[in-house]
Each structure stands twice: as C-alpha cells, then as structure tokens.
C-alpha atoms as a PDB file:
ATOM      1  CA  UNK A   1      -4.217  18.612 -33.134  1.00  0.00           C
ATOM      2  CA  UNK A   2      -4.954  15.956 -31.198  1.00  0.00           C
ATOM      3  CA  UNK A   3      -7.826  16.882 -27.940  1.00  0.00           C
ATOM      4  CA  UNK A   4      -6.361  15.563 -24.882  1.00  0.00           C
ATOM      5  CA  UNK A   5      -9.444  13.405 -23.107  1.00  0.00           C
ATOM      6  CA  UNK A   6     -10.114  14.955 -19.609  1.00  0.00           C
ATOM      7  CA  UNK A   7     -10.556  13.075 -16.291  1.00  0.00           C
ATOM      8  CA  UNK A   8     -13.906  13.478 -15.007  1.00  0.00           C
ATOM      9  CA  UNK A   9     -13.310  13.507 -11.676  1.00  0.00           C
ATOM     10  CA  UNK A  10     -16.669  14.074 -10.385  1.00  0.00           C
ATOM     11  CA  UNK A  11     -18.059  11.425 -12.979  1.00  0.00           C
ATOM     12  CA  UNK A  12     -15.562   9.021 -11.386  1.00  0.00           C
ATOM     13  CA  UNK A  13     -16.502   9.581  -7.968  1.00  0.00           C
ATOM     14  CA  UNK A  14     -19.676   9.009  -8.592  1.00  0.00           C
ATOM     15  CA  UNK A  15     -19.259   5.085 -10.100  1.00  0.00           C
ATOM     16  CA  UNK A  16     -17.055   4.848  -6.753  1.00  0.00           C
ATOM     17  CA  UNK A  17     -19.632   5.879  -4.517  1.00  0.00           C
ATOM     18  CA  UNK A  18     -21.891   3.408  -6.408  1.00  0.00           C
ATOM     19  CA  UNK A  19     -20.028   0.487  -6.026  1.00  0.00           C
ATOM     20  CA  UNK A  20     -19.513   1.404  -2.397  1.00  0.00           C
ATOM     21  CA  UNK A  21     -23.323   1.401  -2.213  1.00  0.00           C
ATOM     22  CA  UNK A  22     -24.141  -1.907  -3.929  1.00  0.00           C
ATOM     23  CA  UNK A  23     -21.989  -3.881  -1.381  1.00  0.00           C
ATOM     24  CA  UNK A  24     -18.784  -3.635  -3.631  1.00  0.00           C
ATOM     25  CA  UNK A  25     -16.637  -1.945  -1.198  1.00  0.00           C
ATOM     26  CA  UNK A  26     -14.206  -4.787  -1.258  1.00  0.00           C
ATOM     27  CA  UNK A  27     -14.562  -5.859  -4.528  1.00  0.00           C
ATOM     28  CA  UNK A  28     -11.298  -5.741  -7.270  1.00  0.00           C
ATOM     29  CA  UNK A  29     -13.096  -3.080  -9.202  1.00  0.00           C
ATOM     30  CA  UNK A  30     -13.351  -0.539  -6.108  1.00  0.00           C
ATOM     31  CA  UNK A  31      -9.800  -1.270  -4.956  1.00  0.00           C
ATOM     32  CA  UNK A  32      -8.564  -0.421  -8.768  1.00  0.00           C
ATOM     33  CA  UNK A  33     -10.664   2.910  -8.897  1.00  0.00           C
ATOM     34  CA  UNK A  34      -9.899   4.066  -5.912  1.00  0.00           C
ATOM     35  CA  UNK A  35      -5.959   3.717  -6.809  1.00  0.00           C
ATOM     36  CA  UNK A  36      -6.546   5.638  -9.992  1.00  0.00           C
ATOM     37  CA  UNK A  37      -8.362   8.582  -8.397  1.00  0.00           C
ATOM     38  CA  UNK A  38      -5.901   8.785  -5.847  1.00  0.00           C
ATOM     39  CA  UNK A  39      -2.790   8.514  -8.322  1.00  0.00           C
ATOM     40  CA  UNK A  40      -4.437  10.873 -10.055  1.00  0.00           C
ATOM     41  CA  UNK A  41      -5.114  13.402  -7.664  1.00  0.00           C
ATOM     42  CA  UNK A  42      -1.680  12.536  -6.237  1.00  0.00           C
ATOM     43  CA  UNK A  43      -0.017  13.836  -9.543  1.00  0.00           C
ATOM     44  CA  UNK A  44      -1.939  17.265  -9.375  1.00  0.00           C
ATOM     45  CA  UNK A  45      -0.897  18.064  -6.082  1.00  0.00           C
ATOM     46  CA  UNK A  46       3.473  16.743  -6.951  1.00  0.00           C
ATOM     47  CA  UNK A  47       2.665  18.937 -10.004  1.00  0.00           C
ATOM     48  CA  UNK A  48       1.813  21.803  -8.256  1.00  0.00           C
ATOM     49  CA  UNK A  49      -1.793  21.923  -7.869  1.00  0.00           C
ATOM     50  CA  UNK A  50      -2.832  23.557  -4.594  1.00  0.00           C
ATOM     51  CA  UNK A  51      -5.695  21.757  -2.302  1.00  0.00           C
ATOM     52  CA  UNK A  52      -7.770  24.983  -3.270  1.00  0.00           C
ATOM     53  CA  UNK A  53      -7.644  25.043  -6.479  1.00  0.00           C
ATOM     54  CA  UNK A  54     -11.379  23.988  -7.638  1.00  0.00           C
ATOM     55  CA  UNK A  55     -12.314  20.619  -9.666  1.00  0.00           C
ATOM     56  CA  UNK A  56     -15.755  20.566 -10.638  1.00  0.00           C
ATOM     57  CA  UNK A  57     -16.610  23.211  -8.340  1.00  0.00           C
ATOM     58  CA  UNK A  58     -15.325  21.563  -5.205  1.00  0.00           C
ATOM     59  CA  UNK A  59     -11.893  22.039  -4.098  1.00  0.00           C
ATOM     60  CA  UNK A  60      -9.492  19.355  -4.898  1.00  0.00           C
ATOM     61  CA  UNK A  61      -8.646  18.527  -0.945  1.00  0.00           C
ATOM     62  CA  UNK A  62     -12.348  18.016  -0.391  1.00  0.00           C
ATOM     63  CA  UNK A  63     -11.854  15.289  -3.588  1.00  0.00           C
ATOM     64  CA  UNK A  64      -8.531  13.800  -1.344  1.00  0.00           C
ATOM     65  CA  UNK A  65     -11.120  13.881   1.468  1.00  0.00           C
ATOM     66  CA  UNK A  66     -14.186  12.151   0.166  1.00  0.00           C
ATOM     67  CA  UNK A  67     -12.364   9.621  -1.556  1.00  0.00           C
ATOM     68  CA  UNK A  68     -10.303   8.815   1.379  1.00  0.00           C
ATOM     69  CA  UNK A  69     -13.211   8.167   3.732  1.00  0.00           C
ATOM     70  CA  UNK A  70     -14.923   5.790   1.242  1.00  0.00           C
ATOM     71  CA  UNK A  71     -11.862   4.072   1.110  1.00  0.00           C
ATOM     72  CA  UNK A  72     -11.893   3.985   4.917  1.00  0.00           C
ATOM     73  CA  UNK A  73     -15.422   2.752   5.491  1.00  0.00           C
ATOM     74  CA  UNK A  74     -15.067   0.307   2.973  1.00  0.00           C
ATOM     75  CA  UNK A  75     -12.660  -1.176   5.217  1.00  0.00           C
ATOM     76  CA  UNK A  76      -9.527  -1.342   2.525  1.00  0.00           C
ATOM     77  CA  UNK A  77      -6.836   0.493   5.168  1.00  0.00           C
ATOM     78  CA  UNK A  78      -4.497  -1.873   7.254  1.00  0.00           C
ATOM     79  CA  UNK A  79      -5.409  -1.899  10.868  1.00  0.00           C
ATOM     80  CA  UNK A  80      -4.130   1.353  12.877  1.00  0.00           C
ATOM     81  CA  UNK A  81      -1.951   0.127  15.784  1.00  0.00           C
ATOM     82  CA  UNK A  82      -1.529   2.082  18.732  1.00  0.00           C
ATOM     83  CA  UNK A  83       1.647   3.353  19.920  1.00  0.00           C
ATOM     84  CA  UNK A  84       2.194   2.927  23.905  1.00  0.00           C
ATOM     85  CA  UNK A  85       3.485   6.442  24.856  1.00  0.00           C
ATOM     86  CA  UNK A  86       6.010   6.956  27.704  1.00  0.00           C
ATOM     87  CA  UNK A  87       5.835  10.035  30.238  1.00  0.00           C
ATOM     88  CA  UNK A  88       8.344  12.064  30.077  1.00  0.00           C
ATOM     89  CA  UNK A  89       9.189  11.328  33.961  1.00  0.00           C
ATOM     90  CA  UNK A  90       9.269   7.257  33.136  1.00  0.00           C
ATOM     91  CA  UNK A  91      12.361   8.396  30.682  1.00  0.00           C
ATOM     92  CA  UNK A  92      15.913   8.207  31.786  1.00  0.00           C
ATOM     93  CA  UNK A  93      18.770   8.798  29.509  1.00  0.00           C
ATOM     94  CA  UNK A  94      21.273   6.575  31.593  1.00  0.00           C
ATOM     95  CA  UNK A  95      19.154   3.542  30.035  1.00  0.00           C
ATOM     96  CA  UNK A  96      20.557   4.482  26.706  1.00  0.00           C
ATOM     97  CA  UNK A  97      23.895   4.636  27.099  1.00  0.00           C
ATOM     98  CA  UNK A  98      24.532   3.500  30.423  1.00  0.00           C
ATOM     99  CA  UNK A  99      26.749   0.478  30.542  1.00  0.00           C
ATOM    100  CA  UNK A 100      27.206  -0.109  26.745  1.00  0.00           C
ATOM    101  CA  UNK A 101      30.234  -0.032  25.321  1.00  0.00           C
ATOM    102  CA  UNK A 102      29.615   1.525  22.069  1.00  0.00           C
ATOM    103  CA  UNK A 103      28.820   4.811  24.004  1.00  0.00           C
ATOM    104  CA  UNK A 104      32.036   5.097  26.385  1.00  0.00           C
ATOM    105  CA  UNK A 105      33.520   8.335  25.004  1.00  0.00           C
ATOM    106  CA  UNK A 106      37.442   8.912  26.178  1.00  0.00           C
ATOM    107  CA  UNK A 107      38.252  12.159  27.690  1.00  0.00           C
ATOM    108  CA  UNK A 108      38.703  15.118  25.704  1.00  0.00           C
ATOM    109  CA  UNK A 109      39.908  18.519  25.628  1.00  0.00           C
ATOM    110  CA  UNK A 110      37.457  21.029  25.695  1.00  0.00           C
ATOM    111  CA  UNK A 111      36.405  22.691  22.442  1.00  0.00           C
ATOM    112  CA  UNK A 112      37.335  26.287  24.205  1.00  0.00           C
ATOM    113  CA  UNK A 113      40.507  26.680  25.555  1.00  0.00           C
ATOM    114  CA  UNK A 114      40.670  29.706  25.570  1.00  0.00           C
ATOM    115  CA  UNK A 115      38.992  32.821  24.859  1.00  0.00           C
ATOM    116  CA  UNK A 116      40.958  36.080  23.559  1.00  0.00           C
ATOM    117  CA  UNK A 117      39.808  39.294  24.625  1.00  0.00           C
ATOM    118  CA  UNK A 118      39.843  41.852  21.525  1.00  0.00           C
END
C-alpha cells in the first residue's frame, strides 16, 4: 500500500514567509507558492473542511488569513477601486424607465377581479 505524501502546510508557509523576507515578494517563485497553498487550502474548504478544523495546531482560516496578507503586502493583488455610492435621496426611479421605450407597459387588467366571499 502505497503512503500518500502529506502537505506540510506549516513547512510551506514557512519557505513563503522566507521569500517574502529576502525581498522575493514579487518574484515567480512566491507568486507560484502562494497559488499552491491557496489551491490547496481552497480544495479543503469545497471538500468540506470547516475554517475550524485545526492544521498544525492552528485553525485552517487563520492559514487562509496569514497567507492572504503576505500575499497582500507583497503587493501581488490588483488595485482596489472605489465604488462612488449614491444616497438614497439622489435616486429616482423615473430615470430608469422614464421615457424609454422598452419600459412602456400597455394597460392591463388587474390580477384580482374579483374576490369571492366563502
């Protein structure tokens, strides 16, 4: 019987936190770690694996967590862009239908005619 080699997660943290330490943040070899602890981790929680459950004695969203914000400070996430939020007051629902066409309904009967007493 063949023994099935385990992933060493906390092993493989720690070469990522290395690199991330000798200035190799943005290097190839980060980028390509990173991805593999991730898909990793990503296929124990689509399995079923709950953030709880422990890995090394740490729980496995702290793992999510940790390598996420190396990730982050190595600088390897797109740009976050802002979205301009409208009040609520600034909204009027005449601009979305108003004038247009494609929104003219044609009259119509009501759905209740009429209602039947038992």
């Amino acid at each position: 019987m063949k023994k099935e080699q385990s992933y060493e997660i906390d092993i493989q943290f720690a070469n990522l936190k290395d690199l991330f330490k000798s200035g190799k943040g943005d290097s190839i070899e980060f980028d390509e770690l990173s991805r593999e602890m991730l898909d990793y981790m990503g296929r124990l929680t689509i399995s079923g694996v709950s953030g709880d459950t422990i890995i090394e004695k740490i729980p496995l969203d702290l793992w999510k967590d940790r390598v996420f914000h190396l990730i982050e400070r190595a600088g390897l996430l797109p740009e976050y862009k802002m979205v301009e939020e409208v009040e609520e007051d600034e909204l009027n629902d005449s601009d979305w239908y108003g004038d247009n066409g494609e929104f003219t309904f044609g009259e119509s009967e009501p759905i209740l005619t009429k209602i039947e007493r038992i």
